[in-house]
N, C-alpha and C. Protein backbone atom coordinates (compact mmCIF):
# COMPACT_ATOMS: atom_id res chain seq x y z
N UNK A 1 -10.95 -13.12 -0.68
CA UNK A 1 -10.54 -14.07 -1.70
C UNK A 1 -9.21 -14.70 -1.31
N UNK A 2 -8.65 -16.18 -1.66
CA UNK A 2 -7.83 -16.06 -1.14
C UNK A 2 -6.98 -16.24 -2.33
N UNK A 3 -5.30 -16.57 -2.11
CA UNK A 3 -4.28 -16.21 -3.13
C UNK A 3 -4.85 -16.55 -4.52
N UNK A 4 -4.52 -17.81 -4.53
CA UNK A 4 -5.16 -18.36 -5.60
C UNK A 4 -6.29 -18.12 -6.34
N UNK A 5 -7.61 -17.63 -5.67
CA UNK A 5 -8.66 -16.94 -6.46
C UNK A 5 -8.39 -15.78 -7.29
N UNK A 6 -7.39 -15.00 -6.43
CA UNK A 6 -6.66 -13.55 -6.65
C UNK A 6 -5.97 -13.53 -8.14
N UNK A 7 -5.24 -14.87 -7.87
CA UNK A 7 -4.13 -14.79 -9.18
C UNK A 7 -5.04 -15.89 -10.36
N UNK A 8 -5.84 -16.75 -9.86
CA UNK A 8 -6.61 -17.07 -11.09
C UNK A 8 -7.35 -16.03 -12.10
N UNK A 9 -8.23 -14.77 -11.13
CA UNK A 9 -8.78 -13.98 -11.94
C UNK A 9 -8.18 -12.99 -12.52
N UNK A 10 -7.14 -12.30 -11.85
CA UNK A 10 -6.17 -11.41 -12.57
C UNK A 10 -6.03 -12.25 -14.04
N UNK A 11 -5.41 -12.88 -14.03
CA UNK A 11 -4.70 -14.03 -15.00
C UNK A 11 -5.50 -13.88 -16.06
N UNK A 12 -7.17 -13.88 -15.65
CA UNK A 12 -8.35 -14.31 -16.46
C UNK A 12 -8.53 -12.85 -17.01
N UNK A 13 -8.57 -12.02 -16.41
CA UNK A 13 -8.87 -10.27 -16.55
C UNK A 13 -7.76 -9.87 -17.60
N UNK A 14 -6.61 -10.36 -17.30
CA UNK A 14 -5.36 -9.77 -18.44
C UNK A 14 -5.44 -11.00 -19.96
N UNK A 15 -6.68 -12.08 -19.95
CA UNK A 15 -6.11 -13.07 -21.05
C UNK A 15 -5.22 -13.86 -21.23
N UNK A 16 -5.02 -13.97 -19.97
CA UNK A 16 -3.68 -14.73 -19.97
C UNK A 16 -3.82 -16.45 -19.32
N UNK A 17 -3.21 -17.06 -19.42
CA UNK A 17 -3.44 -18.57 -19.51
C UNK A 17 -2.95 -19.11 -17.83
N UNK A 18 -4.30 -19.05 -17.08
CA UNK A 18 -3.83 -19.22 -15.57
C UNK A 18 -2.70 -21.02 -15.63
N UNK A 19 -1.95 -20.17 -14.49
CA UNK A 19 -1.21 -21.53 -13.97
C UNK A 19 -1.21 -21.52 -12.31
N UNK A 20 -1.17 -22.58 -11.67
CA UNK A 20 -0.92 -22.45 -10.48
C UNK A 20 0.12 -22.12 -10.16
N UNK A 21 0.66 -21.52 -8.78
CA UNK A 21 1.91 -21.15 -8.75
C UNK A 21 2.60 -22.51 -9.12
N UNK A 22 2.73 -23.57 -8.18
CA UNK A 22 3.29 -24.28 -8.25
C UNK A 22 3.48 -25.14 -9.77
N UNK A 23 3.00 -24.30 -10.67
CA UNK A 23 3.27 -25.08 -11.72
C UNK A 23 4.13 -23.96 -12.41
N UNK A 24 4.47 -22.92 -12.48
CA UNK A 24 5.43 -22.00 -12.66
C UNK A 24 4.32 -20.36 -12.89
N UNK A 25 3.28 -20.41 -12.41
CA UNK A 25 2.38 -19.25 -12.78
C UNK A 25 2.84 -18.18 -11.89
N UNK A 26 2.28 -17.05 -12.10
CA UNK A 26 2.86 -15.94 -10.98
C UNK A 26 1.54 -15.94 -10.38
N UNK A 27 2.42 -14.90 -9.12
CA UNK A 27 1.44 -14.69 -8.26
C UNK A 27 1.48 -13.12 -7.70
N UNK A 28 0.45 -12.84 -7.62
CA UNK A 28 -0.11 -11.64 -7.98
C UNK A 28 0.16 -10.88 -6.55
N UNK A 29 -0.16 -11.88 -5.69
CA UNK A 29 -0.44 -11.49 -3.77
C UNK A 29 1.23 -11.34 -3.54
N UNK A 30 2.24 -11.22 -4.21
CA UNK A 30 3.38 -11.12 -3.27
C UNK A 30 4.61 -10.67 -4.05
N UNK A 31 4.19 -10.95 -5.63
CA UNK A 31 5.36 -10.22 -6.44
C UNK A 31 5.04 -9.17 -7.26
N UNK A 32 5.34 -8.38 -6.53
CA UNK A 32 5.07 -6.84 -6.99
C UNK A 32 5.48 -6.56 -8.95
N UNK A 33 6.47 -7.54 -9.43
CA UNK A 33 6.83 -7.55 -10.90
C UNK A 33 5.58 -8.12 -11.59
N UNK A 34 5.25 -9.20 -10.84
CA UNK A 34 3.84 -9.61 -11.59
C UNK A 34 2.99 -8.54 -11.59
N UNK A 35 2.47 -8.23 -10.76
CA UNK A 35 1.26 -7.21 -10.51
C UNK A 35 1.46 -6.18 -11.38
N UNK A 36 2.62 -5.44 -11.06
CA UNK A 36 2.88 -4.21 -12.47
C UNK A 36 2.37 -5.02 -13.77
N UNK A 37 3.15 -5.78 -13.93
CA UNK A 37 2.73 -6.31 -15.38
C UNK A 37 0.94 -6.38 -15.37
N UNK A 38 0.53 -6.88 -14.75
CA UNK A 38 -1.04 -7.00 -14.67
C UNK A 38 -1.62 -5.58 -14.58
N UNK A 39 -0.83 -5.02 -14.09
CA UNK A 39 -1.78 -3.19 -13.89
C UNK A 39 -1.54 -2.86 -15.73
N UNK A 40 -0.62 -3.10 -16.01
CA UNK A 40 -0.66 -2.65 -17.66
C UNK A 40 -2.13 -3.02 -18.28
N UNK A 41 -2.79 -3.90 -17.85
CA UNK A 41 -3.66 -4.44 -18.49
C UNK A 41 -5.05 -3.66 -18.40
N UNK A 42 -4.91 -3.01 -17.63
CA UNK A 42 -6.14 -1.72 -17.14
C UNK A 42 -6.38 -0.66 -17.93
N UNK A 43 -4.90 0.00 -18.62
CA UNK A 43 -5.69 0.96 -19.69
C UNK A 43 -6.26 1.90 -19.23
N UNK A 44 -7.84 2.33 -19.74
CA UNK A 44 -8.07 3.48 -19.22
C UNK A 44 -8.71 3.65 -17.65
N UNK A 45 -8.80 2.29 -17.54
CA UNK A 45 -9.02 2.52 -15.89
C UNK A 45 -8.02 2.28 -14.46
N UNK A 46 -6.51 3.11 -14.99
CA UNK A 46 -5.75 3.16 -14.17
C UNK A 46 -5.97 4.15 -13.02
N UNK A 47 -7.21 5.51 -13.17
CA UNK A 47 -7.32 5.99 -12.35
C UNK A 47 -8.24 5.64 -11.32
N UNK A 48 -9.15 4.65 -12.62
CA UNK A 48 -9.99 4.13 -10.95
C UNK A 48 -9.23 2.85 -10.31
N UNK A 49 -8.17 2.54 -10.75
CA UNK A 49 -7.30 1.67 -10.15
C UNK A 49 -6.45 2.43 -8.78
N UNK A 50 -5.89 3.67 -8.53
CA UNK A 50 -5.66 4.48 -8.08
C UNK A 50 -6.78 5.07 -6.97
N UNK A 51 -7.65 5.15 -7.34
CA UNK A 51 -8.79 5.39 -6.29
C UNK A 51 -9.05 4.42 -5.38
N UNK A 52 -9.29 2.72 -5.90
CA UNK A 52 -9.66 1.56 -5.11
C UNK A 52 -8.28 1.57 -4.23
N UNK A 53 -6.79 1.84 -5.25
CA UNK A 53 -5.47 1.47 -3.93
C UNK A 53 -5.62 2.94 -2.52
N UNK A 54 -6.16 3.56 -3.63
CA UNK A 54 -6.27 4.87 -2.15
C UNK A 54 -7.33 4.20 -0.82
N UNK A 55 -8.19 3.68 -1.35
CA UNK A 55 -9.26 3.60 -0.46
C UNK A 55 -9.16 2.20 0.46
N UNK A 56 -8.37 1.43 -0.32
CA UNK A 56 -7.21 0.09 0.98
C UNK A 56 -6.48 0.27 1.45
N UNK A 57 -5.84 1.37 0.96
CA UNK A 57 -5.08 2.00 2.20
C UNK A 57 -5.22 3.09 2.99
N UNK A 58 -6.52 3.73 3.31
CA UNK A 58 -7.09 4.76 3.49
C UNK A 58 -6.49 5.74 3.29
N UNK A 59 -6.32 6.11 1.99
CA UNK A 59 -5.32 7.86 1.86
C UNK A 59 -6.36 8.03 1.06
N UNK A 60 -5.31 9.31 0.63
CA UNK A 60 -6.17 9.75 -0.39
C UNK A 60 -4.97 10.04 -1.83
N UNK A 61 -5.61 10.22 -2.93
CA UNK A 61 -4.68 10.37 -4.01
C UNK A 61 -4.51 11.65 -4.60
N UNK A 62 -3.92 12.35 -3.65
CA UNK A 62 -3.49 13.51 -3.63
C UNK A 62 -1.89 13.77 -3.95
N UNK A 63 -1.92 15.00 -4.00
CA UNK A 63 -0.09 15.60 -3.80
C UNK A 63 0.65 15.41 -2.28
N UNK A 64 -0.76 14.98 -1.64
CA UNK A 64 0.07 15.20 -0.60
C UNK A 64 1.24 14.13 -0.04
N UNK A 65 2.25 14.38 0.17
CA UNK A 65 3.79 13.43 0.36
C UNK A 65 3.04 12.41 0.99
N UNK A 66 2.66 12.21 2.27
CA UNK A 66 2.68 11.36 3.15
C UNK A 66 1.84 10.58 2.31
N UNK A 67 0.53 10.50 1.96
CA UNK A 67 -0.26 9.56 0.87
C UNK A 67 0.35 8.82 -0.02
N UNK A 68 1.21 9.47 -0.65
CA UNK A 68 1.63 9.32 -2.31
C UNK A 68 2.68 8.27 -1.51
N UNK A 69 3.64 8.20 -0.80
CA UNK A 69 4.41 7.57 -0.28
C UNK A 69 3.90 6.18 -0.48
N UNK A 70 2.91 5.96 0.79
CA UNK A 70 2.11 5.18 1.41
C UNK A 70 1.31 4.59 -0.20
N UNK A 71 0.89 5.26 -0.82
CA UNK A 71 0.25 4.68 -2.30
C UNK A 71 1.20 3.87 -3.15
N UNK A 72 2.32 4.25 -2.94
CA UNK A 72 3.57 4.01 -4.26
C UNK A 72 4.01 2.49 -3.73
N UNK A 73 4.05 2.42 -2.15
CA UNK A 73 4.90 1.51 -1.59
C UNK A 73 3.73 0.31 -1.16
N UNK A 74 2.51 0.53 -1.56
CA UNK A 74 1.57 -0.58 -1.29
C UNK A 74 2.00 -1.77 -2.06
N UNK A 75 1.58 -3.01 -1.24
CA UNK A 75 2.13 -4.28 -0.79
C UNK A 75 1.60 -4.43 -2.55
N UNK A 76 1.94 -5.51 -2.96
CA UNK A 76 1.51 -6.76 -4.49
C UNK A 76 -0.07 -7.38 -3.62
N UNK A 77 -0.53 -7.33 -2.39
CA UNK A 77 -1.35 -7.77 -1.99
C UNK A 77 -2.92 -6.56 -1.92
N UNK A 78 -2.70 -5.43 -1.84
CA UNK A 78 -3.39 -4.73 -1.62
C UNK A 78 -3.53 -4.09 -2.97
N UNK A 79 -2.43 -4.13 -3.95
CA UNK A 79 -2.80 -3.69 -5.77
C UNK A 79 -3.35 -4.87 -6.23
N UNK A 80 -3.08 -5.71 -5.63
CA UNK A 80 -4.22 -7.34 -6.67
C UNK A 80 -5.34 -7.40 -6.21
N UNK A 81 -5.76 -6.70 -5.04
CA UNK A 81 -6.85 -6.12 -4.59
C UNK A 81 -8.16 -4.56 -5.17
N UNK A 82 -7.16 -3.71 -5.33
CA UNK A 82 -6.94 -2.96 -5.96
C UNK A 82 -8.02 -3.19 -7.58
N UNK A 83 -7.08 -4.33 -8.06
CA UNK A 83 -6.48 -4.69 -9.46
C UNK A 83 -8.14 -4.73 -9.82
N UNK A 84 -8.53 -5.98 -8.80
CA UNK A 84 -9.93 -6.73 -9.03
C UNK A 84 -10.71 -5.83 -8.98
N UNK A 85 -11.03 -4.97 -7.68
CA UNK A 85 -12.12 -4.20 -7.49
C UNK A 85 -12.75 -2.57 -8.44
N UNK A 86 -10.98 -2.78 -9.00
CA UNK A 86 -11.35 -2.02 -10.38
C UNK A 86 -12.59 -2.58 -11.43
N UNK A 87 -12.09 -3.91 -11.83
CA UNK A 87 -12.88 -4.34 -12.94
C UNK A 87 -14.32 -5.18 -12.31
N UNK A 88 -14.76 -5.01 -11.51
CA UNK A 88 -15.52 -5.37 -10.49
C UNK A 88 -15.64 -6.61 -10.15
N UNK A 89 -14.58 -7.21 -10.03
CA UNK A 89 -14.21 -8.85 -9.66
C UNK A 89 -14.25 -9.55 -8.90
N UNK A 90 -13.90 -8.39 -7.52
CA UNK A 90 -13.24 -8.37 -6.33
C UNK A 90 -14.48 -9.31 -5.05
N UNK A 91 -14.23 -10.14 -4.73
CA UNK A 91 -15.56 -10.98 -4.10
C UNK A 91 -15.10 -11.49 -2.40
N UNK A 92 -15.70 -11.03 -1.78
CA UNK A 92 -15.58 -11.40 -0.18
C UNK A 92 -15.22 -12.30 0.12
């Protein structure tokens, strides 16, 4: 998908009133403040939100340090990824 598909459907998934970036909308692929705000919107499926970021970044969502690291510090590009393939959005 590319940016713009990314941050149109988030946008659409949270109810919220898409804008293009360039018209002052956020964007999902690169500002990690947006994206948090958009993960709020998941509710009870923050753990399968957690599973899809494990599985783009191939870890696993464990205790274990080195994962959890690597999970915490994933890009605004790979949680808007994430974000979609939670709510089954996410399109090639």
């Amino acid at each position: 998908m590319t940016d713009e598909q990314i941050n149109a459907a988030i946008a659409e998934a949270c109810k919220w009133n898409y804008k293009p970036i360039n018209c002052g909308g956020a964007d999902f692929c690169t500002d990690l403040n947006a994206i948090h705000e958009a993960e709020d919107c998941l509710g009870e499926k923050r753990r399968s939100f957690a599973m899809w970021l494990a599985q783009i970044l191939d870890t696993a969502p464990t205790v274990d340090l080195d994962d959890q690291f690597l999970n915490i510090h994933a890009t605004a590009r790979e949680r808007a990824e994430a974000f979609l393939r939670t709510l089954g959005k996410w399109e090639e």
